[in-house]
Protein backbone atom coordinates (compact mmCIF):
# COMPACT_ATOMS: atom_id res chain seq x y z
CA UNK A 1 -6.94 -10.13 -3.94
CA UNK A 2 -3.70 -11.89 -2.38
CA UNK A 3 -0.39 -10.12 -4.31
CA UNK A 4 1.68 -12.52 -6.55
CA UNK A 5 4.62 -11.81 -3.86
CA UNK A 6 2.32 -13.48 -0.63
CA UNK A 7 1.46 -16.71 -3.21
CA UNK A 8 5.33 -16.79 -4.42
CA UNK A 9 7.77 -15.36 -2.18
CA UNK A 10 11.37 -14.45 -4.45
CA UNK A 11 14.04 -15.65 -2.76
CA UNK A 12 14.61 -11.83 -2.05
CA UNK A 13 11.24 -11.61 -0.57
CA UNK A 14 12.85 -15.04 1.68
CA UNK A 15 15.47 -12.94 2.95
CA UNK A 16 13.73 -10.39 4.42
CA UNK A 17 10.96 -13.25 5.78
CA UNK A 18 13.53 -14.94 7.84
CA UNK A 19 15.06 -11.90 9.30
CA UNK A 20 11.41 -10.78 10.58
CA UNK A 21 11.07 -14.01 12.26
CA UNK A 22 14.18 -13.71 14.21
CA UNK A 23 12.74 -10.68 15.59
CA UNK A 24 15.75 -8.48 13.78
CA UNK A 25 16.07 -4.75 13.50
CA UNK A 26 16.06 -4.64 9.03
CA UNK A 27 16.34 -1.90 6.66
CA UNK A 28 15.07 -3.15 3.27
CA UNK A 29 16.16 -1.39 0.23
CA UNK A 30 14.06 -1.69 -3.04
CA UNK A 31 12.30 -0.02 -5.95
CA UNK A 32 9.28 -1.77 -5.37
CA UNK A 33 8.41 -0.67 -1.41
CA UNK A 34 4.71 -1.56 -1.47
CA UNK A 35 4.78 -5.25 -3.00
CA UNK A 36 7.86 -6.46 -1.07
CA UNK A 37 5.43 -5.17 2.21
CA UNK A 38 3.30 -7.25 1.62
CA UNK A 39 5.34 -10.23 0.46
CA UNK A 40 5.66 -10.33 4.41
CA UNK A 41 2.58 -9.88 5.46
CA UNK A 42 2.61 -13.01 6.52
CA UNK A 43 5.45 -13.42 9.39
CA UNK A 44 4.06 -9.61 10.38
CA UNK A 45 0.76 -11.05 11.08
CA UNK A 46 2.29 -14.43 12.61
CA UNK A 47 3.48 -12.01 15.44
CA UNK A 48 -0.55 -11.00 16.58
CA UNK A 49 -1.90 -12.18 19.55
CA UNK A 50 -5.77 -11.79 18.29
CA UNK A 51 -6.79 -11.99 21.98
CA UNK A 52 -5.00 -8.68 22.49
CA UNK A 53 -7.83 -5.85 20.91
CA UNK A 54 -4.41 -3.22 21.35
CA UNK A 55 -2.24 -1.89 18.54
CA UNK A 56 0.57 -4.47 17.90
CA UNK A 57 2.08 -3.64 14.27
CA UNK A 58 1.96 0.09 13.52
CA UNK A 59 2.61 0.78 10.07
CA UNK A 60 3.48 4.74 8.74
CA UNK A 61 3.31 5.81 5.02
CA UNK A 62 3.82 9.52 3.65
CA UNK A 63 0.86 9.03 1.59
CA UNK A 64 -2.57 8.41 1.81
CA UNK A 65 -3.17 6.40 -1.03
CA UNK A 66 0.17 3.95 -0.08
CA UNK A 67 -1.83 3.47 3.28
CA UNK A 68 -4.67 2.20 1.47
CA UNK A 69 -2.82 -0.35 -0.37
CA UNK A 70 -0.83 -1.55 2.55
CA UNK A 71 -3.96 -1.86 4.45
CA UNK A 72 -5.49 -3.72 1.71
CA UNK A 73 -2.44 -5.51 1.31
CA UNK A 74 -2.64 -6.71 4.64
CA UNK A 75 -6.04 -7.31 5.20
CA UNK A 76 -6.54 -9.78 1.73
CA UNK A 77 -4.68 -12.37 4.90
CA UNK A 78 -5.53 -11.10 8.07
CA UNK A 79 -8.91 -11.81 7.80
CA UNK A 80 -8.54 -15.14 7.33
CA UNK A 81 -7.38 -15.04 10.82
CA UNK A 82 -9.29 -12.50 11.69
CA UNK A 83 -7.21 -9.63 12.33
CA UNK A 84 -8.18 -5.82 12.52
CA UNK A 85 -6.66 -3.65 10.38
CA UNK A 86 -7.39 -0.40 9.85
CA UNK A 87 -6.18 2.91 7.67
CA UNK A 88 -5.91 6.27 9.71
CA UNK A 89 -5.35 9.15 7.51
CA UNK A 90 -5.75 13.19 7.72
CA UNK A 91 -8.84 14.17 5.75
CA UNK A 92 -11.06 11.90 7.33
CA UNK A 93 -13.34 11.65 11.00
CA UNK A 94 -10.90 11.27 13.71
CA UNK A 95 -13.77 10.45 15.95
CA UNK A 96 -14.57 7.47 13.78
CA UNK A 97 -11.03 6.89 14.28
CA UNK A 98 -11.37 6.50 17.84
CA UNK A 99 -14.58 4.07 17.87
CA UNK A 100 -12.56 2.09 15.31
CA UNK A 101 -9.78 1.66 18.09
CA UNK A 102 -12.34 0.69 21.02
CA UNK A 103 -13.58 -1.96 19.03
CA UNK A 104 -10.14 -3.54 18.15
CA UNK A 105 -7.39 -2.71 16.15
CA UNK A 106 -4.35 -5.29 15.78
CA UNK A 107 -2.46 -3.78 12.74
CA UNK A 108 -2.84 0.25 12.07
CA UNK A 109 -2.00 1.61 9.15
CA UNK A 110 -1.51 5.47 8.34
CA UNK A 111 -0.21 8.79 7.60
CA UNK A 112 2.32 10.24 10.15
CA UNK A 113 0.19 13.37 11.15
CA UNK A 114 -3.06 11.10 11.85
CA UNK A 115 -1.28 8.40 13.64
CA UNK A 116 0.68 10.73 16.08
CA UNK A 117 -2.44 13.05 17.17
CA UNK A 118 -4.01 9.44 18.03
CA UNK A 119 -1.36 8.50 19.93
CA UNK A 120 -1.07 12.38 21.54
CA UNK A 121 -5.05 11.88 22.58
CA UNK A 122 -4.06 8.30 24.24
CA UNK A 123 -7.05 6.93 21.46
CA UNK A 124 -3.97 4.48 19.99
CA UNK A 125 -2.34 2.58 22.80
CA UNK A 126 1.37 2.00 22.46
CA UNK A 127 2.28 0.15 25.10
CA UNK A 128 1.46 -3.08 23.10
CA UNK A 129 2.94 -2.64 19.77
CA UNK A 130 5.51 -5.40 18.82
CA UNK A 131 6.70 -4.18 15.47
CA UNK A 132 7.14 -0.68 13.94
CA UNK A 133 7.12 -0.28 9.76
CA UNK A 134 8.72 3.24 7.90
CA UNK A 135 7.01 2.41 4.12
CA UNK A 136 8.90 4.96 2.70
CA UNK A 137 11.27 7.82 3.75
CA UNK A 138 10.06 10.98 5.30
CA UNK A 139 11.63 14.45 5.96
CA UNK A 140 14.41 14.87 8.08
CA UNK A 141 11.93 17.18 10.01
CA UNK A 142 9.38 14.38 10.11
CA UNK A 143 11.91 11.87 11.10
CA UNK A 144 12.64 13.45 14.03
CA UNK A 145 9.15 13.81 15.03
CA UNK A 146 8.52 9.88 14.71
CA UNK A 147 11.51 9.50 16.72
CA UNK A 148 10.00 11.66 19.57
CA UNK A 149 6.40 9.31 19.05
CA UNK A 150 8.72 5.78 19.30
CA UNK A 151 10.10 6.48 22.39
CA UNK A 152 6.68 5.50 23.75
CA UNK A 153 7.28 2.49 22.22
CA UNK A 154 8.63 -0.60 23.99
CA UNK A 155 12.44 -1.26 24.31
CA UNK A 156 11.74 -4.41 22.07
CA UNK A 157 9.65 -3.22 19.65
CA UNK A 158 10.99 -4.97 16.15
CA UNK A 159 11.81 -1.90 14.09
CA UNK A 160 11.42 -2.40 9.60
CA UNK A 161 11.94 0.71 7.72
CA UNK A 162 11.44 0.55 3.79
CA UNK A 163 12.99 2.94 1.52
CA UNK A 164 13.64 2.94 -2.18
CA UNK A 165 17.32 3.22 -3.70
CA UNK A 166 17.45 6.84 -4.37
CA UNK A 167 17.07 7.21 -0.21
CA UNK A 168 20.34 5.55 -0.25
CA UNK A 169 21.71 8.63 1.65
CA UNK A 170 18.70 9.07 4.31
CA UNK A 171 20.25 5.86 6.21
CA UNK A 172 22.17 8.08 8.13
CA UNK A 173 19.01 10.17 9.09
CA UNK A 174 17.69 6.22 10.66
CA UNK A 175 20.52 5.61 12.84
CA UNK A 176 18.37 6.96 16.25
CA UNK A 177 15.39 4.35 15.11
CA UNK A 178 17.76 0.72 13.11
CA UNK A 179 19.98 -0.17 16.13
CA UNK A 180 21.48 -3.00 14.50
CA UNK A 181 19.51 -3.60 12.07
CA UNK A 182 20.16 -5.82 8.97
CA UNK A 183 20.27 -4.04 5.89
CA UNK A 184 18.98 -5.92 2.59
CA UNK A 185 19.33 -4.74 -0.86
CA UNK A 186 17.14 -6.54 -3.95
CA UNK A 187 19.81 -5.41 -6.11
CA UNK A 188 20.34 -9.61 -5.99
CA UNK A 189 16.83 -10.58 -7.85
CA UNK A 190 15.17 -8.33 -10.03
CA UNK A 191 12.10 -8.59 -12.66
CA UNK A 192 13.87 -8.90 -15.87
CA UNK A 193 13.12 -12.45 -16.13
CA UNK A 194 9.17 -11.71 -16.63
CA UNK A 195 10.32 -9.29 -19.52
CA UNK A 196 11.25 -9.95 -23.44
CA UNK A 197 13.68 -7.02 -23.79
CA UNK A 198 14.82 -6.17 -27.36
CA UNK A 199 16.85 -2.81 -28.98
CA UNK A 200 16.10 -0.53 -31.44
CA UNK A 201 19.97 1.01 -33.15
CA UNK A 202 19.63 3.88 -34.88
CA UNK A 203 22.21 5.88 -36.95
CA UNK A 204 21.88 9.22 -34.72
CA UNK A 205 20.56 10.76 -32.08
CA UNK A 206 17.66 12.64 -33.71
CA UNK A 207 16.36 9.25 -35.23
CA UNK A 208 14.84 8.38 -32.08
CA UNK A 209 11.96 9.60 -32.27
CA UNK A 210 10.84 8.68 -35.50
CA UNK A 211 11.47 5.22 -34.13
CA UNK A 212 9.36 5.50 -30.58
CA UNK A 213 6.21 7.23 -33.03
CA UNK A 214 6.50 3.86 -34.90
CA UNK A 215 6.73 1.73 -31.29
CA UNK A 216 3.87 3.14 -30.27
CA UNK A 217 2.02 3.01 -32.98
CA UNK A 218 2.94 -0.80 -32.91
CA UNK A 219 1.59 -1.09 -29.32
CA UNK A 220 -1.99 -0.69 -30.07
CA UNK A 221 -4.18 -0.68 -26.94
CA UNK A 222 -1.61 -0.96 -24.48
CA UNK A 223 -0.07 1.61 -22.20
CA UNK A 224 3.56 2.63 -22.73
CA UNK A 225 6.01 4.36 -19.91
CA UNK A 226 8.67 6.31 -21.81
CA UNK A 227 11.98 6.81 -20.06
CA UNK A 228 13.69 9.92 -20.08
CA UNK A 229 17.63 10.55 -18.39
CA UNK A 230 16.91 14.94 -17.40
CA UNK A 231 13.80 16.96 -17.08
CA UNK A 232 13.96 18.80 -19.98
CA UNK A 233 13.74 15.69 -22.64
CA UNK A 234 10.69 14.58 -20.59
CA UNK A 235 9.41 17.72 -21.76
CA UNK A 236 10.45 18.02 -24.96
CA UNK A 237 9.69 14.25 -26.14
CA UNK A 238 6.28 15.00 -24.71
CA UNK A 239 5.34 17.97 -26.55
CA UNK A 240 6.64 16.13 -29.46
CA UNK A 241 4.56 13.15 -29.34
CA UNK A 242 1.64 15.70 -28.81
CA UNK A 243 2.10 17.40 -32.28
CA UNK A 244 2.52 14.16 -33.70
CA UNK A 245 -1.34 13.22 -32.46
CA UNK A 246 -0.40 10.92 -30.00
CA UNK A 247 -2.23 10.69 -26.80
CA UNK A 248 0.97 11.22 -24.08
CA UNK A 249 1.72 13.28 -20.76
CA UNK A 250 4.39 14.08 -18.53
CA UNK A 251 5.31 13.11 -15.31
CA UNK A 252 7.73 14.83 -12.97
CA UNK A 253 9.33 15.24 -9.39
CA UNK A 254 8.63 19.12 -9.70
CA UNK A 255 4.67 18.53 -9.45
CA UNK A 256 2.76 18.25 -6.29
CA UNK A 257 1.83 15.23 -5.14
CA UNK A 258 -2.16 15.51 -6.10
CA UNK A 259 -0.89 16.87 -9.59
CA UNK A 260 1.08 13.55 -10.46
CA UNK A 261 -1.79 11.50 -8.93
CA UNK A 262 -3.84 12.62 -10.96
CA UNK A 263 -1.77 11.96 -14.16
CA UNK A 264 -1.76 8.36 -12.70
CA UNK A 265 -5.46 8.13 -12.36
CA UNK A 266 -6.21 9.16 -16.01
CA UNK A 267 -2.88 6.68 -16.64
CA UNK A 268 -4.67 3.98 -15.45
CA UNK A 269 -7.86 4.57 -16.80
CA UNK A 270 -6.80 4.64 -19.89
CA UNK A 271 -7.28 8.16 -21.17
CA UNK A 272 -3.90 8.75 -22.80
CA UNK A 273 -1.38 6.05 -23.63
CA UNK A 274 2.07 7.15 -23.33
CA UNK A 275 3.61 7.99 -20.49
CA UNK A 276 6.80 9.85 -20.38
CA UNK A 277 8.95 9.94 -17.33
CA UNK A 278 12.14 10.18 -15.41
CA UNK A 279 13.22 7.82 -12.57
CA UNK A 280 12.04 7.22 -9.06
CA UNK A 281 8.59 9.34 -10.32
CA UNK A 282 6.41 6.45 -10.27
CA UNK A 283 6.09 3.67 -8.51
CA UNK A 284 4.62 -0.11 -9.19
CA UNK A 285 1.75 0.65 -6.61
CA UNK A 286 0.36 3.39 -9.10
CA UNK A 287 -0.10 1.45 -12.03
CA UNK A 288 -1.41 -2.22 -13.36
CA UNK A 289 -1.03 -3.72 -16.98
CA UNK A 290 1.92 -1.62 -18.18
CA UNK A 291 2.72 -3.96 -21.18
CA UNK A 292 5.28 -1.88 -22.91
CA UNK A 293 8.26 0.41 -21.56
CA UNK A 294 10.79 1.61 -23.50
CA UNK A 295 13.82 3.61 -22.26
CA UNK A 296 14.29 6.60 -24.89
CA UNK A 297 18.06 7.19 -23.52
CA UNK A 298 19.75 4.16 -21.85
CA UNK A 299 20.23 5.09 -18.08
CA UNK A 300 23.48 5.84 -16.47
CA UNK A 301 23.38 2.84 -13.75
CA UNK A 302 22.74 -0.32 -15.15
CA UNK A 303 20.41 -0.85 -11.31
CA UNK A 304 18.32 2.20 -12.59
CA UNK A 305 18.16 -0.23 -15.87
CA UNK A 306 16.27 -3.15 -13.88
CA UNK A 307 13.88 -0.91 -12.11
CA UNK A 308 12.64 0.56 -15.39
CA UNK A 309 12.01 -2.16 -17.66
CA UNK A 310 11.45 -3.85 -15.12
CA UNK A 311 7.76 -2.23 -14.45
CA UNK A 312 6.48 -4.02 -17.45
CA UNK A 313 7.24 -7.49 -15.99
CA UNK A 314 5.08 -6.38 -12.67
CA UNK A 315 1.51 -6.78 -13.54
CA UNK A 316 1.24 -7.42 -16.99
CA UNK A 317 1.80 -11.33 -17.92
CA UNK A 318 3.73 -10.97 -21.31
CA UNK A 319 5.98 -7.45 -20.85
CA UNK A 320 8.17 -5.89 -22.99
CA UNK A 321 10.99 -3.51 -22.85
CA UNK A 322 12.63 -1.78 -25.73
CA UNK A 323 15.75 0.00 -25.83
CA UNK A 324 16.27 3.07 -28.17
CA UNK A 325 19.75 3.24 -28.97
CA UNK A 326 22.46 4.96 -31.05
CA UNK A 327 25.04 2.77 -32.47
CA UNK A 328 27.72 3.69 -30.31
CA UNK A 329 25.53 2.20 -27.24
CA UNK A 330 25.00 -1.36 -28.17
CA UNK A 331 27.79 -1.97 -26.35
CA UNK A 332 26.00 -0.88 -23.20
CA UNK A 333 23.17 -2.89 -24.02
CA UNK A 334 25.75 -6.18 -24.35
CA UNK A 335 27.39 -5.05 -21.11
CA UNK A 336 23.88 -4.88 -19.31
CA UNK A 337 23.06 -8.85 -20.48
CA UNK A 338 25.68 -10.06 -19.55
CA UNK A 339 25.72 -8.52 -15.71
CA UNK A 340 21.81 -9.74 -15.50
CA UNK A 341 22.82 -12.92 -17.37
CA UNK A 342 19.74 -12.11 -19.59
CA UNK A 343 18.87 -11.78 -23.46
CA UNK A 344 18.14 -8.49 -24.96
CA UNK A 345 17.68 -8.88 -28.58
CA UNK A 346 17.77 -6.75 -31.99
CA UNK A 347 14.46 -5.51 -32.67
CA UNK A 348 13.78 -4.20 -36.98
CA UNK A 349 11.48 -0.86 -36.75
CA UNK A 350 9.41 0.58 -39.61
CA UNK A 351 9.91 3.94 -40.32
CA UNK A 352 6.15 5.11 -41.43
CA UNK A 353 6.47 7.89 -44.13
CA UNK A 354 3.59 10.73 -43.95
């Protein structure tokens, strides 16, 4: 399956295109890291020789499952033209590994521990590679291990790194790697326009969530992502849609990485509906046919704002986004339309009395 950002590039998407084809250094700054890769999937695999079996775009993700995607991503083109492109990740046969790489590989895709004891056992040639690709930011330990693997790069190896907006402060950390790279932001274009946003005013504070109980019940078969601003309301509204019978978990940045992908799976599968959650705790690579999201306290940055509602306008073809607000915040919700020039509108919610 070719992603919605290959068929229609944004005119974000454009930016970062025409940078990659001037064979520029960039830094591209999003909440959506996997999708806008592969909106370029196409100038990256313009830049393959396919008469040259060697490594030529090396790709590194912190996860396994991101690799996956990328690879998938990537390959949904490439074999049109026939590229090789292959996953490496830790878990699996590195001898396989290495018969994969005799045969061909043009584009390799993988976790940072994999991909460097490849390159360490000379299996994944570097001499050859044209472009390099960060999806994602590492540790500052990490960081300086990768730096330590591109030296074995060539001088003009095209360098892309790809971090999310919360990494705002790890640019520093890059400086060794970017050169002068050109730094793009998608705070210009964002998904609103694929979402019918409306708000819910309430009289106080504690009316909210007799008002979400009635939103969801509204939402009948659908899957809902429930916004929360601290850790402890994420808790709290979650045990409290439990009692109330509703089918709803919690997601956080404290859990381990196979903890909160496993809440996705069962997300996605459908066996419980609501999703509660902070920011920057999920990302639009984990989950498909979110129809409803609804922020239970209006964030502090009206950029954090975008990104959330925004997840409903990502896969699903008719999203919405609802705003739970007290009455001294509907000013924040006419503030927010007019900076995105879009229309958020009253929405009248039923109480139900048991």
């Amino acid at each position: 399956m070719i992603p919605p950002s290959i068929e229609r590039p944004s005119v974000f998407h454009q930016r970062i295109i025409l940078h990659i084809l001037r064979n520029q250094d960039v830094i591209v700054q999003t909440q959506f890291g996997p999708d806008t890769l592969a909106a370029f999937a196409i100038p990256v695999l313009q830049k393959i020789d396919i008469l040259n079996r060697q490594c030529q775009v090396l790709i590194i993700s912190p996860l396994e499952k991101q690799a996956q995607q990328i690879q998938e991503a990537i390959q949904a083109l490439g074999s049109y033209i026939g590229v090789q492109c292959h996953t490496f990740v830790g878990g699996t046969d590195i001898y396989g590994d290495f018969g994969r790489l005799r045969k061909g590989c043009h584009v390799a895709i993988g976790t940072f521990g994999r991909v460097r004891d490849l390159i360490g056992r000379r299996a994944l040639k570097t001499d050859s590679i044209k472009m390099f690709v960060m999806d994602g930011m590492l540790s500052t330990k990490l960081m300086g291990q990768i730096n330590d693997v591109f030296q074995e790069f060539p001088t003009n190896t095209q360098v892309i790194f790809l971090i999310t907006r919360e990494h705002g402060k790890a640019l520093v950390t890059m400086d060794k790697f970017k050169r002068k790279a050109i730094h793009v932001e998608d705070t210009d274009e964002l998904p609103l326009q694929y979402v019918k946003q409306f708000y819910v005013a309430v009289d106080r504070e504690d009316y909210k969530l007799d008002i979400l109980c009635s939103l969801c019940e509204i939402a009948v078969a659908t899957r809902v992502i429930v916004f929360c601003n601290t850790l402890q309301k994420v808790d709290w509204l979650r045990d409290k849609l439990v009692a109330r019978k509703f089918a709803a978990r919690a997601i956080q940045n404290s859990m381990g990485p196979i903890q909160r992908e496993e809440i996705m799976k069962e997300f996605s599968s459908g066996s419980f509906r609501v999703l509660v959650s902070m920011d920057s705790v999920i990302s639009d690579s984990d989950i498909q046919g979110v129809s409803h999201v609804i922020n239970f306290d209006i964030p502090g940055s009206k950029s954090t704002y975008s990104c959330r509602i925004g997840f409903a306008g990502r896969f699903a073809p008719k999203g919405v986004g609802i705003n739970i607000v007290t009455a001294s915040e509907v000013d924040r919700i006419r503030r927010i339309e007019q900076l995105y020039s879009t229309q958020i509108q009253e929405l009248s919610v039923k109480i139900s009395e048991d």
